[in-house]
C-alpha atoms as a PDB file:
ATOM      1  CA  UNK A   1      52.285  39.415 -20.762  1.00  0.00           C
ATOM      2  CA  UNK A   2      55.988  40.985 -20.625  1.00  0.00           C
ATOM      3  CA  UNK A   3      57.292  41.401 -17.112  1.00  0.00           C
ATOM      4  CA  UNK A   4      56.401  45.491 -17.468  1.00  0.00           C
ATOM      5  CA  UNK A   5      52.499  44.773 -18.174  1.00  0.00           C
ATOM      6  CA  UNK A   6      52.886  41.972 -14.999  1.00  0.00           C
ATOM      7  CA  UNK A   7      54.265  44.949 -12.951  1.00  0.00           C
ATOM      8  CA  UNK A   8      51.442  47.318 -13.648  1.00  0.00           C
ATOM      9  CA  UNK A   9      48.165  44.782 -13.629  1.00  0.00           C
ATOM     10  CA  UNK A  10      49.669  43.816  -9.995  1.00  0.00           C
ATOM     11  CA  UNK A  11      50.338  47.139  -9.073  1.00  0.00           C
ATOM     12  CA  UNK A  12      46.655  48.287 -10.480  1.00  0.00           C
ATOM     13  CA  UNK A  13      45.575  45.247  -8.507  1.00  0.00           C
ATOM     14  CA  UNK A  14      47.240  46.002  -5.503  1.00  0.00           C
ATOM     15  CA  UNK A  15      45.903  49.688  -5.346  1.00  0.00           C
ATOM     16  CA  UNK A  16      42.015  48.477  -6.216  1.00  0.00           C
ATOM     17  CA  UNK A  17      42.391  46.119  -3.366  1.00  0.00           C
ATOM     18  CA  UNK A  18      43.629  48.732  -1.191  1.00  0.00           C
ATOM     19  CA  UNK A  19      40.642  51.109  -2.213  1.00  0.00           C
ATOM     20  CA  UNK A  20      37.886  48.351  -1.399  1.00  0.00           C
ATOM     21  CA  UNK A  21      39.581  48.368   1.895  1.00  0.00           C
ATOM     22  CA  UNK A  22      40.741  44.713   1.618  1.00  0.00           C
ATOM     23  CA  UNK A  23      43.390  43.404   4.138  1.00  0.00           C
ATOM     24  CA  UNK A  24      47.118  44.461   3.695  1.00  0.00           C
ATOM     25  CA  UNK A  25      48.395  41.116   4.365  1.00  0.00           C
ATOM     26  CA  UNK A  26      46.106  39.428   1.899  1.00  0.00           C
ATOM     27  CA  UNK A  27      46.907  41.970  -0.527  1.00  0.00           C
ATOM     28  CA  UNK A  28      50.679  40.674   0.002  1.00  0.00           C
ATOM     29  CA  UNK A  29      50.200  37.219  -0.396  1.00  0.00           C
ATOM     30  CA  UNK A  30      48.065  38.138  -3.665  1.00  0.00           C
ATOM     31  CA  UNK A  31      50.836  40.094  -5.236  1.00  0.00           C
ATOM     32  CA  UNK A  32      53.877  38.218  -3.842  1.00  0.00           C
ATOM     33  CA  UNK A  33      54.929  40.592  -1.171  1.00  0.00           C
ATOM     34  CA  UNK A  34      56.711  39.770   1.944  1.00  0.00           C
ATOM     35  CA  UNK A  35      57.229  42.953   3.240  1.00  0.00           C
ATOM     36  CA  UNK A  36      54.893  45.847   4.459  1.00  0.00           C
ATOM     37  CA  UNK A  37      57.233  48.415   3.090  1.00  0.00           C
ATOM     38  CA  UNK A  38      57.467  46.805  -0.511  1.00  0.00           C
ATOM     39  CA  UNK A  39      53.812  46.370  -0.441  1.00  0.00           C
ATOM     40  CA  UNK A  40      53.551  50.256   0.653  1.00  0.00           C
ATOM     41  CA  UNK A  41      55.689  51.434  -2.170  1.00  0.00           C
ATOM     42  CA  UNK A  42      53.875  49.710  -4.988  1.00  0.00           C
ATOM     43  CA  UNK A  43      50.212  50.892  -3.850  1.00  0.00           C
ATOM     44  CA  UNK A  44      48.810  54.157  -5.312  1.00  0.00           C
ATOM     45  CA  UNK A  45      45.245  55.106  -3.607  1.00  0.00           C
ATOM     46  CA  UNK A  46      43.439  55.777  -6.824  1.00  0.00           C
ATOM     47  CA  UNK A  47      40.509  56.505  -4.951  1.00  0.00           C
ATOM     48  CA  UNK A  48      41.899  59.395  -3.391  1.00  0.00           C
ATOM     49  CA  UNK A  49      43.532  60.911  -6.476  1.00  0.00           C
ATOM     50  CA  UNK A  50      40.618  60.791  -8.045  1.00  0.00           C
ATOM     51  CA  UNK A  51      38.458  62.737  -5.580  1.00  0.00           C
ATOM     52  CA  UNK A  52      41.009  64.886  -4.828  1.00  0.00           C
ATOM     53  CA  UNK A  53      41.229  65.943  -8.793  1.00  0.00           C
ATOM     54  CA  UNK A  54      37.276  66.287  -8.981  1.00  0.00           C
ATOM     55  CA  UNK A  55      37.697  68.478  -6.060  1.00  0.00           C
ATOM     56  CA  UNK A  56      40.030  70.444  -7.935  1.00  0.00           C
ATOM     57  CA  UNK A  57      38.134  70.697 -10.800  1.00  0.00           C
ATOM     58  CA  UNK A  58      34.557  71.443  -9.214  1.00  0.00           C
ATOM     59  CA  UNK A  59      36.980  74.292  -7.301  1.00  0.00           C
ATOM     60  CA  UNK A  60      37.975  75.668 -10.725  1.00  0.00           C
ATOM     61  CA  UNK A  61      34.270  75.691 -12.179  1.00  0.00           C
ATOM     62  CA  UNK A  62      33.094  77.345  -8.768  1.00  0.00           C
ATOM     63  CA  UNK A  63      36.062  80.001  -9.346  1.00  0.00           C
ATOM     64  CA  UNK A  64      34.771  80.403 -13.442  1.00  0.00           C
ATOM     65  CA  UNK A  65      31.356  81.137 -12.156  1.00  0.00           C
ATOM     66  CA  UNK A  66      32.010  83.252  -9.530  1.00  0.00           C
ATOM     67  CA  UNK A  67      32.021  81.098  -6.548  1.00  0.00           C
ATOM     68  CA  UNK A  68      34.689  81.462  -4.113  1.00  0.00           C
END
């Protein structure tokens, strides 16, 4: 892999670990981070995006069918 795919399966890694609740500072020391803040900026809570966009959505289909 290129450095750029490296970046994004440890990044992807990172976030999955963070979403199955695993340990921040084993999460570091399985992507190579030595600081919290580094560590911070390079997880994305998938999890959450993703159930706060199906919330969005059902919101819209309530809305289309007359829901409020």
């Amino acid at each position: 892999m290129d450095g750029c795919q490296d970046h994004v399966v440890l990044s992807l890694g990172n976030s999955l670990m963070r979403d199955a609740d695993v340990d921040q500072e084993l999460r570091m020391r399985e992507v190579g981070h030595s600081d919290k803040s580094v560590n911070d900026r390079y997880t994305h809570p998938l999890e959450e995006a993703h159930l706060a966009a199906a919330e969005q959505v059902a919101a819209l289909v309530r809305k289309a069918g007359g829901e409020s």
